[in-house]
Protein backbone atom coordinates (compact mmCIF):
# COMPACT_ATOMS: atom_id res chain seq x y z
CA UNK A 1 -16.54 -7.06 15.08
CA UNK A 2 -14.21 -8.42 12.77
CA UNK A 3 -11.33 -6.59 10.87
CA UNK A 4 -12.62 -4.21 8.07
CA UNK A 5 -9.27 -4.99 6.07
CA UNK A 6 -6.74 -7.34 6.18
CA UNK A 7 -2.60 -5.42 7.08
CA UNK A 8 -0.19 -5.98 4.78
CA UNK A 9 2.52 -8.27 4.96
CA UNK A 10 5.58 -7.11 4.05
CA UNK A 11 7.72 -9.10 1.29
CA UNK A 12 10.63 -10.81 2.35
CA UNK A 13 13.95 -11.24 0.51
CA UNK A 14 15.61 -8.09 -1.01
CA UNK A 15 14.25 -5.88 -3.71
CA UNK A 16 15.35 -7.58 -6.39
CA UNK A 17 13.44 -10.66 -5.61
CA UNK A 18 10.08 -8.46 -6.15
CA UNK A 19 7.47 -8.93 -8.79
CA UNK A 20 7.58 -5.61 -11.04
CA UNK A 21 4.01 -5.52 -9.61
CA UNK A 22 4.93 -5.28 -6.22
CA UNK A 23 8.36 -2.90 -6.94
CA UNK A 24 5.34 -0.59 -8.76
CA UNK A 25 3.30 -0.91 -5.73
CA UNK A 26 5.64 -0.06 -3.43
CA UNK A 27 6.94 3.19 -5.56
CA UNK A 28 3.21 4.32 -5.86
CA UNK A 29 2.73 4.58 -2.26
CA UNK A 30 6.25 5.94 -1.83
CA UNK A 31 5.47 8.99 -4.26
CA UNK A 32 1.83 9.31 -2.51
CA UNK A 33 2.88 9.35 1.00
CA UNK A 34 5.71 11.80 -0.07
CA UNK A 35 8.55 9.16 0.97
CA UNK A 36 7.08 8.42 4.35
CA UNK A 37 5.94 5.45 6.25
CA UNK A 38 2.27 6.16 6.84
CA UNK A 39 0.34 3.85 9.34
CA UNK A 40 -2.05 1.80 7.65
CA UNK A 41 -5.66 2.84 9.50
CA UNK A 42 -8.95 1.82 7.80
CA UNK A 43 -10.01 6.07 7.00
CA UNK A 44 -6.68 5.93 4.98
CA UNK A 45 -7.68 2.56 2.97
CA UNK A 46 -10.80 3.94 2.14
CA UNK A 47 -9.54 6.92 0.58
CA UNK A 48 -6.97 5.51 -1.27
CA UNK A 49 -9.93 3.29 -2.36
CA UNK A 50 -11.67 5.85 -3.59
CA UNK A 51 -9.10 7.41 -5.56
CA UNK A 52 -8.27 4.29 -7.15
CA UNK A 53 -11.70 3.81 -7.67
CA UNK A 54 -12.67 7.90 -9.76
CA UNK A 55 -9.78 6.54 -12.32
């Protein structure tokens, strides 16, 4: 069975080298995760899917 979703690779270089786009990205899932680090698993992609997707 293949992978339902493909990990994401984190950026290299510093934070200033970021797209606005990724700096956004990366604030979004720091304010939804309350400031931790949570492990990506494919029940968490889903639901993050779907509240991405009721917008």
């Amino acid at each position: 069975m293949s992978d339902l979703f493909m990990t994401p690779r984190s950026p290299t270089g510093t934070w200033e080298e970021l797209s606005e786009n990724e700096k956004a990205w990366i604030e979004f899932i720091r304010v939804i995760s309350s400031g931790r680090d949570p492990k990506v698993t494919p029940a968490r992609v889903r639901a993050l899917r779907e509240l991405l997707d009721a917008g």
